[in-house]
Protein backbone atom coordinates (compact mmCIF):
# COMPACT_ATOMS: atom_id res chain seq x y z
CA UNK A 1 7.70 -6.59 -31.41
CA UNK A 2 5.73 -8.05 -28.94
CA UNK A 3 3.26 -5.90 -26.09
CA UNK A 4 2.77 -7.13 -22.51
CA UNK A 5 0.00 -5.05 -20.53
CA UNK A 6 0.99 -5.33 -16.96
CA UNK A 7 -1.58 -4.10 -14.30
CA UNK A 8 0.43 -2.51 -11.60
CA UNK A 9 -2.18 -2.31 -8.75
CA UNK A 10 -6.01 -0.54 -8.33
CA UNK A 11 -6.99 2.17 -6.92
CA UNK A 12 -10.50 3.87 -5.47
CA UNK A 13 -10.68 7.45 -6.57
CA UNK A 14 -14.29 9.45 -5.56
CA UNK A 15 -16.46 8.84 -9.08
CA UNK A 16 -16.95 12.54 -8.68
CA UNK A 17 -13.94 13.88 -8.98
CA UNK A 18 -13.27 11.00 -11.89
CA UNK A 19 -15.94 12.42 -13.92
CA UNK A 20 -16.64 16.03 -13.23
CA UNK A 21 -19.84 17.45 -14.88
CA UNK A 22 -20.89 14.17 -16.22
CA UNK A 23 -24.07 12.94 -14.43
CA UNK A 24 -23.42 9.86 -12.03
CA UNK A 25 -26.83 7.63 -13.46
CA UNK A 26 -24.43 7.80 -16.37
CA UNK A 27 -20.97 6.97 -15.88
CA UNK A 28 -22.53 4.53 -12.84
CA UNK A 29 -23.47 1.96 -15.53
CA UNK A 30 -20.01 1.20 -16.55
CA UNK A 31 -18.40 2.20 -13.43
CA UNK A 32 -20.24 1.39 -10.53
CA UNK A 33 -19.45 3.84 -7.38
CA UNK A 34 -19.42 2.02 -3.95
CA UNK A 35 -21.63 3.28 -0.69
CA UNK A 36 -18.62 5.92 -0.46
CA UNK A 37 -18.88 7.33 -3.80
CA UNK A 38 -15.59 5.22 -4.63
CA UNK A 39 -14.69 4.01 -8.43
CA UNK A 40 -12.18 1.09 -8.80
CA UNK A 41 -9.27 1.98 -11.13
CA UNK A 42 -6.70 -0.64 -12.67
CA UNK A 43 -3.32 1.13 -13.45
CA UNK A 44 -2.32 -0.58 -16.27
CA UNK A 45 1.45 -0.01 -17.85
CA UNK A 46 2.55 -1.81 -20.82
CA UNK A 47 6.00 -3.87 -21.78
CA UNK A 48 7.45 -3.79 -25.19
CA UNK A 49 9.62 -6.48 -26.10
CA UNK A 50 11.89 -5.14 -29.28
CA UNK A 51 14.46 -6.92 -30.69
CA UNK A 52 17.08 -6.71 -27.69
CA UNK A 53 15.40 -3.99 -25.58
CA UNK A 54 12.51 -4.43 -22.80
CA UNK A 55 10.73 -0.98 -22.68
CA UNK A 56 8.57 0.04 -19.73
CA UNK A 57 6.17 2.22 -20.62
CA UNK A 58 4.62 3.64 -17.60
CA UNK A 59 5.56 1.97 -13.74
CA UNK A 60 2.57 2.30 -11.76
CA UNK A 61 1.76 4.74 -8.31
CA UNK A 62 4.22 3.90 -6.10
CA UNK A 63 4.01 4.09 -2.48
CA UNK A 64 6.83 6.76 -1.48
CA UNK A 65 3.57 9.55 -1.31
CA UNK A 66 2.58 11.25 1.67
CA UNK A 67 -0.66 9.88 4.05
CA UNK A 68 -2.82 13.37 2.00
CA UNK A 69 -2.13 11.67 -1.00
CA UNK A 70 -3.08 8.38 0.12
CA UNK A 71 -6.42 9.63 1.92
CA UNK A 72 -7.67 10.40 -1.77
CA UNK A 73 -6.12 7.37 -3.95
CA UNK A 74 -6.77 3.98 -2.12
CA UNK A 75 -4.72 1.19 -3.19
CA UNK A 76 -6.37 -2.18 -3.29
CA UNK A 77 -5.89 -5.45 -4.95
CA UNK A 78 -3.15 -7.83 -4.99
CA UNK A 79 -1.43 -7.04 -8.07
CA UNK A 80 2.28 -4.92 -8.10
CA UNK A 81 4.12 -4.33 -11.25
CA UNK A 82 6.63 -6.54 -10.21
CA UNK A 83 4.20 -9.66 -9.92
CA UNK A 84 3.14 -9.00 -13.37
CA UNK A 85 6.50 -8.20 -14.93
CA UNK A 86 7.40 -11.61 -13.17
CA UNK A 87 4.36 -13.16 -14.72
CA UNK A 88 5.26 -12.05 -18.55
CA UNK A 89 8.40 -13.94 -18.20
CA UNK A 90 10.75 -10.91 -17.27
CA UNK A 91 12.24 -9.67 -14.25
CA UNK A 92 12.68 -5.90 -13.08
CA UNK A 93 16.72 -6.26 -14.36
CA UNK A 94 15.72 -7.78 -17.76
CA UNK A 95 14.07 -4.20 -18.78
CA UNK A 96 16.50 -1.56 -20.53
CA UNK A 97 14.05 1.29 -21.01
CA UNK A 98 11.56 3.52 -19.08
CA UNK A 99 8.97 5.55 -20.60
């Protein structure tokens, strides 16, 4: 069995809402907020390559959501799970499985 992690994009969520009741001179450390309060986010889904099955765990935000939706997550960055699918050696109609 082999495991590909596969980032399928980033998003910018408010640090806030990330991390509730914990105090921002904490969590700012590791994950440093921008002048907006905004936290970058990798979305990260993994391949499993199994014998003669290519499983998907996990495919990413999409973009079928409605302009609300998208006025809370901001997608940035140049990855898309099929780039990175692509770049593991695999195409979307090599996998057999969703999770």
């Amino acid at each position: 069995m082999t495991l590909h992690p596969v980032n399928s994009g980033n998003f910018k969520l408010d640090g806030g809402a990330m991390f509730g009741v914990v105090p921002k001179s904490i969590w700012n450390r590791t994950n440093p907020a921008d002048e907006n309060n905004m936290c970058n986010w990798a979305m990260r889904c993994l391949l499993v390559e199994s014998r003669n099955r290519l499983i998907l765990i996990d495919n990413g935000i999409g973009d079928k959501q409605d302009a609300k939706f998208f006025s809370y997550y901001f997608l940035n960055g140049d990855d898309t799970l099929e780039k990175t699918v692509n770049k593991a050696g695999f195409s979307f109609d090599d996998i057999t499985d969703v999770f």
